[in-house]
N, C-alpha and C. Protein backbone atom coordinates (compact mmCIF):
# COMPACT_ATOMS: atom_id res chain seq x y z
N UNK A 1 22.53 -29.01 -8.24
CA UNK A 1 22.22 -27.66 -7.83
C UNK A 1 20.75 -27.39 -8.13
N UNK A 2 20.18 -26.84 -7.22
CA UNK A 2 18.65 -26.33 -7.07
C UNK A 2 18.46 -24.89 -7.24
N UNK A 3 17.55 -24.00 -8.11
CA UNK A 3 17.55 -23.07 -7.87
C UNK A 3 16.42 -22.62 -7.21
N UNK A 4 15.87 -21.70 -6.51
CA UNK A 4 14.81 -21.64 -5.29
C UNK A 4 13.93 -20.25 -5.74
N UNK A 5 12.86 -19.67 -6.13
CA UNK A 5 12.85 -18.06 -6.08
C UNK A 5 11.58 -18.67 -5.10
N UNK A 6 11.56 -17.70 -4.12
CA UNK A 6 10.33 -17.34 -3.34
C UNK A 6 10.60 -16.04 -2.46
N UNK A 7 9.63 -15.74 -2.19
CA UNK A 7 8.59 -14.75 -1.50
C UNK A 7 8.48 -15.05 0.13
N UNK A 8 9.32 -14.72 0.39
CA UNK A 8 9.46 -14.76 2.06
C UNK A 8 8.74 -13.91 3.32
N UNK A 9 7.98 -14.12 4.09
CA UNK A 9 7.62 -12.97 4.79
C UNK A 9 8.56 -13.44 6.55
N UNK A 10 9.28 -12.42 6.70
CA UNK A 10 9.78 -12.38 7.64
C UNK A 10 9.27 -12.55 8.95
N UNK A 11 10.19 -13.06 10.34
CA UNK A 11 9.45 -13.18 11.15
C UNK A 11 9.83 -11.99 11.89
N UNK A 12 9.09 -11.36 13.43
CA UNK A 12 9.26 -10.45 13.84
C UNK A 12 10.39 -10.46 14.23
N UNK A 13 11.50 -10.92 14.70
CA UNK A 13 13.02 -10.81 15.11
C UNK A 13 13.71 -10.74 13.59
N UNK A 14 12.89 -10.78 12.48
CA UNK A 14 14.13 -10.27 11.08
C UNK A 14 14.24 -11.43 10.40
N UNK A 15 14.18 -12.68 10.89
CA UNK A 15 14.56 -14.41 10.34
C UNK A 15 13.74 -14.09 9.46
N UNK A 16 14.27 -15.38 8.52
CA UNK A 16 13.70 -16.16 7.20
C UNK A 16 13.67 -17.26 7.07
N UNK A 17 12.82 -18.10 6.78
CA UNK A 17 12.68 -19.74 7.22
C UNK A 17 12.59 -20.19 5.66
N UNK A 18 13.38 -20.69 5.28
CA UNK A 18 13.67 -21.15 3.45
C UNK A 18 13.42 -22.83 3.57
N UNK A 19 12.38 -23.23 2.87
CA UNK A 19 11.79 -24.90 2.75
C UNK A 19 12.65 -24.85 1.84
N UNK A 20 13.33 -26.23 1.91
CA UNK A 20 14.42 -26.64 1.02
C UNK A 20 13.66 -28.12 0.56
N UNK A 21 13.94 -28.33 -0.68
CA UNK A 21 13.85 -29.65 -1.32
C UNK A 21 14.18 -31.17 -0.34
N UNK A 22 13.58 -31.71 -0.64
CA UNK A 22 14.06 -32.93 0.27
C UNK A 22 15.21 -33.49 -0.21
N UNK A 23 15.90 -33.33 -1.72
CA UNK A 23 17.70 -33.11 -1.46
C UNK A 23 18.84 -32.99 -0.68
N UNK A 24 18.65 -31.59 0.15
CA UNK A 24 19.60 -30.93 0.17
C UNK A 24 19.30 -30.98 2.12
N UNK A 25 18.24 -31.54 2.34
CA UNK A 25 17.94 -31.47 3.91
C UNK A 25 19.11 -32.42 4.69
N UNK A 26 19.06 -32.19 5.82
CA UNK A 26 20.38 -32.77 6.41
C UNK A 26 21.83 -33.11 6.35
N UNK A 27 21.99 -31.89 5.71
CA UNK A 27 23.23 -31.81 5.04
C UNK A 27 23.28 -30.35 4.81
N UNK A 28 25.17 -29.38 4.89
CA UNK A 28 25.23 -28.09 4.55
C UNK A 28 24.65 -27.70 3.10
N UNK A 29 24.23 -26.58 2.84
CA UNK A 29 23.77 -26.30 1.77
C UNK A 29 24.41 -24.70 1.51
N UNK A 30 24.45 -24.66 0.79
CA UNK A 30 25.43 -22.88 0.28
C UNK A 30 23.71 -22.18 -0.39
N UNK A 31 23.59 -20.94 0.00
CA UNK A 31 22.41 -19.98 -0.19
C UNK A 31 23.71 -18.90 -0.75
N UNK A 32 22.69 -18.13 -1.89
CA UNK A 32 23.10 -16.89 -2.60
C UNK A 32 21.72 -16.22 -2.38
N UNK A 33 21.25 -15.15 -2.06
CA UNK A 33 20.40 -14.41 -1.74
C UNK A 33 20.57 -13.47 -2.30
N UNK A 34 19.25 -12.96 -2.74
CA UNK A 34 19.72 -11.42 -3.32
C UNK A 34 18.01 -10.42 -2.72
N UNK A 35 17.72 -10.00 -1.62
CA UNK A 35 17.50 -9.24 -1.18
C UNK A 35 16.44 -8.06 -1.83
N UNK A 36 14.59 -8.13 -2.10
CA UNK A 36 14.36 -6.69 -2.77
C UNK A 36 12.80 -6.70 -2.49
N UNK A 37 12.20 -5.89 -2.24
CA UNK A 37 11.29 -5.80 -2.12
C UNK A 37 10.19 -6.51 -2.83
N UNK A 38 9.18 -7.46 -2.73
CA UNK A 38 8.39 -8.21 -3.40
C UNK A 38 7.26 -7.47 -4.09
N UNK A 39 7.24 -8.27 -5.47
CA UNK A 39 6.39 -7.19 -6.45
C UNK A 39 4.91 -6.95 -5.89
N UNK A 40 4.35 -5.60 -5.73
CA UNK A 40 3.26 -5.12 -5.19
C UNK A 40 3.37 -4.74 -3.50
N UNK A 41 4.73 -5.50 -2.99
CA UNK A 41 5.13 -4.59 -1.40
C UNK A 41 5.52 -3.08 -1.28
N UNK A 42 5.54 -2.56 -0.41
CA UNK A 42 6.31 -1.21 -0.48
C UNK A 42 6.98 -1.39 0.71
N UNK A 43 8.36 -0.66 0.83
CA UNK A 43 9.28 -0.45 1.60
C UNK A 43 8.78 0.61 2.56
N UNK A 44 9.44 0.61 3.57
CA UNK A 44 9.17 1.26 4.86
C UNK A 44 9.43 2.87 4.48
N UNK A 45 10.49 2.78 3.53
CA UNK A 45 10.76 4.13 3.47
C UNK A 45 10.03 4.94 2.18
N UNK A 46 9.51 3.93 1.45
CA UNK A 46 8.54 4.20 0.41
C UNK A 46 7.18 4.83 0.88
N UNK A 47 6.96 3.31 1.88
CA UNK A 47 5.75 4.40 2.43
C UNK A 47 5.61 5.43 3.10
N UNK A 48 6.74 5.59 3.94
CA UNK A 48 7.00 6.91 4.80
C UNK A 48 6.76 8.41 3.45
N UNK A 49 7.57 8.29 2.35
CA UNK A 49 8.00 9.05 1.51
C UNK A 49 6.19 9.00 1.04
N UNK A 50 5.49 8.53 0.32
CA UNK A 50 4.18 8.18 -0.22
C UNK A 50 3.28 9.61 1.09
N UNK A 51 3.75 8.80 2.30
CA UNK A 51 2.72 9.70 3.18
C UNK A 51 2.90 11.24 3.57
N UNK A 52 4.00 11.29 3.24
CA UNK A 52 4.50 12.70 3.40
C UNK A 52 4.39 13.34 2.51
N UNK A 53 4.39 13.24 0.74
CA UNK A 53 3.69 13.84 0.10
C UNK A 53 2.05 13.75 -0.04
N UNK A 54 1.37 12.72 0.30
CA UNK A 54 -0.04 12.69 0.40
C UNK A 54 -0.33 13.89 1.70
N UNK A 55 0.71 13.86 2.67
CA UNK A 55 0.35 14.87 3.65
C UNK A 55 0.85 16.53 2.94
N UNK A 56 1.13 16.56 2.35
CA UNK A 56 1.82 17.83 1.91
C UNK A 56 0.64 18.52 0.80
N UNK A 57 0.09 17.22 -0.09
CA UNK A 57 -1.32 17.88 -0.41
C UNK A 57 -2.17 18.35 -0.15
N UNK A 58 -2.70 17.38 0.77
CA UNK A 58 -3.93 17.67 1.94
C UNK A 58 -3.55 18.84 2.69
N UNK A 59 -2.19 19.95 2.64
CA UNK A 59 -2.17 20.95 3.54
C UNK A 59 -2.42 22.20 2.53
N UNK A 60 -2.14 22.08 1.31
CA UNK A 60 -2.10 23.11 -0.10
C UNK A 60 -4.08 22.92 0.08
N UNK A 61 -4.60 21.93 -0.16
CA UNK A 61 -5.71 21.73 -0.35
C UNK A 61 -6.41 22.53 0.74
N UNK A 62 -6.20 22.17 2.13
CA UNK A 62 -6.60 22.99 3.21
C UNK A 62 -6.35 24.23 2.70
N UNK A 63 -5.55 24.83 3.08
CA UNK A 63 -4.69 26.56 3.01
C UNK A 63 -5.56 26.90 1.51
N UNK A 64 -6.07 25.86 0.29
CA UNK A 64 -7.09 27.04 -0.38
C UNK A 64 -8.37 26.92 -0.05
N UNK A 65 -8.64 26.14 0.87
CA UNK A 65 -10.33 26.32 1.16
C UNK A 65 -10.82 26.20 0.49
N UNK A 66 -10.99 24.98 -0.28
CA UNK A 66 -12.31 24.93 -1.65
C UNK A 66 -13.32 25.19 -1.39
N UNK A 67 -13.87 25.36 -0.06
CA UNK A 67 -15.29 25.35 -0.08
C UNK A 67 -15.64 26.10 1.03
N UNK A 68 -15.41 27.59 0.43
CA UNK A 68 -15.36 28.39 1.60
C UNK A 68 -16.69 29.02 1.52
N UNK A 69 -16.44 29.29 0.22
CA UNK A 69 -18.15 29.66 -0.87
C UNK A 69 -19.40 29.04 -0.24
N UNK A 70 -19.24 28.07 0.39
CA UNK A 70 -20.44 26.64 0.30
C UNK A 70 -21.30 27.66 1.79
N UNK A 71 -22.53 28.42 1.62
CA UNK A 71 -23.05 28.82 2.78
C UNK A 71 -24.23 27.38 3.18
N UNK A 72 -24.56 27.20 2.37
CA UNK A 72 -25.43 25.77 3.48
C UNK A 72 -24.78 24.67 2.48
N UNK A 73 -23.80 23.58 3.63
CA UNK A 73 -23.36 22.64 2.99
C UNK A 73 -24.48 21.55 2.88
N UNK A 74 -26.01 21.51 3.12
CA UNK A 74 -26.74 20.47 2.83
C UNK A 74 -27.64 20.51 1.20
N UNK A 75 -27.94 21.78 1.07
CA UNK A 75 -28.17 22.30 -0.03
C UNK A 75 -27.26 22.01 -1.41
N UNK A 76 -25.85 22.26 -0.54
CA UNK A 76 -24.93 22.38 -1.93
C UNK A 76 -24.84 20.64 -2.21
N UNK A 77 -24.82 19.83 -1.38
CA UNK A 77 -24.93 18.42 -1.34
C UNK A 77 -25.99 17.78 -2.50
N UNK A 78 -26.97 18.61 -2.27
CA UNK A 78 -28.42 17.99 -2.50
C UNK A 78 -28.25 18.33 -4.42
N UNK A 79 -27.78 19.44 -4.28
CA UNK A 79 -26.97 20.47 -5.74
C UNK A 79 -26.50 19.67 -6.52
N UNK A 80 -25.23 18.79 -6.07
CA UNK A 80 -24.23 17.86 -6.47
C UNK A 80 -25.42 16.70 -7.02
N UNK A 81 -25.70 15.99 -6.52
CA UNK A 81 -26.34 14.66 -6.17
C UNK A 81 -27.43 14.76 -7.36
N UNK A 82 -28.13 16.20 -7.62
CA UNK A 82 -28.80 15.95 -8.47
C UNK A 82 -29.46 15.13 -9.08
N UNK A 83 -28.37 15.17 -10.13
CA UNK A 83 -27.87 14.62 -11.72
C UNK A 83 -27.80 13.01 -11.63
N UNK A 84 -27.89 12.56 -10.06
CA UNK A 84 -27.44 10.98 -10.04
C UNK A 84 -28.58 10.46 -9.49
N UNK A 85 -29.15 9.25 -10.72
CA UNK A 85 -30.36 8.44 -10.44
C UNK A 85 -29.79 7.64 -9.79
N UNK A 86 -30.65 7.38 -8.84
CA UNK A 86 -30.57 6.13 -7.44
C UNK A 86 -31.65 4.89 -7.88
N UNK A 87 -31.55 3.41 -8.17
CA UNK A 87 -31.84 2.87 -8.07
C UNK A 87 -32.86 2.78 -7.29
N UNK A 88 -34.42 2.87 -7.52
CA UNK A 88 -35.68 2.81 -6.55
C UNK A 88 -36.01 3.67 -6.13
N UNK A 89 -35.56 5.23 -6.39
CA UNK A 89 -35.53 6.45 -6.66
C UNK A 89 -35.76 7.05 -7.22
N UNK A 90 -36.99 7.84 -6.75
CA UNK A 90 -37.56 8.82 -8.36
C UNK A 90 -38.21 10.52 -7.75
């Protein structure tokens, strides 16, 4: 008995193509699978869920207008930026 862990990326019709040991080739072989998202993937419905609260921020954020105050946005830019030395910049 062989035990196998890998990291599969599916093909577009859903298949999974599993390299087997040169053992067990040409001949039936019994698979136990166990099915889960690979560490650092996200699920379809994860990301759906992820984007719909990232979208739900960005609408609170809109609706308060942070920067309604800002009458010349090049000024207020220049305001910000200040404080930050630029390399070859003086």
């Amino acid at each position: 008995m062989s035990t196998i862990t890998a990291i599969l990326e599916a093909d577009a019709d859903g298949t999974l193509h599993l390299p087997l040991p040169a053992e067990l080739r040409g001949g039936k072989v019994k698979v136990e699978a166990k099915l889960e998202p690979a560490p650092g993937e996200v699920s379809d419905a994860a990301e759906a869920e992820r984007q719909r609260r990232l979208l739900a921020i960005m609408e609170r954020i809109r609706a308060r207008n942070p920067f309604k105050g800002i009458k010349d946005p090049v000024a207020w830019q220049r305001e910000m930026r200040e404080d930050v030395k630029l390399p070859g910049r003086d």
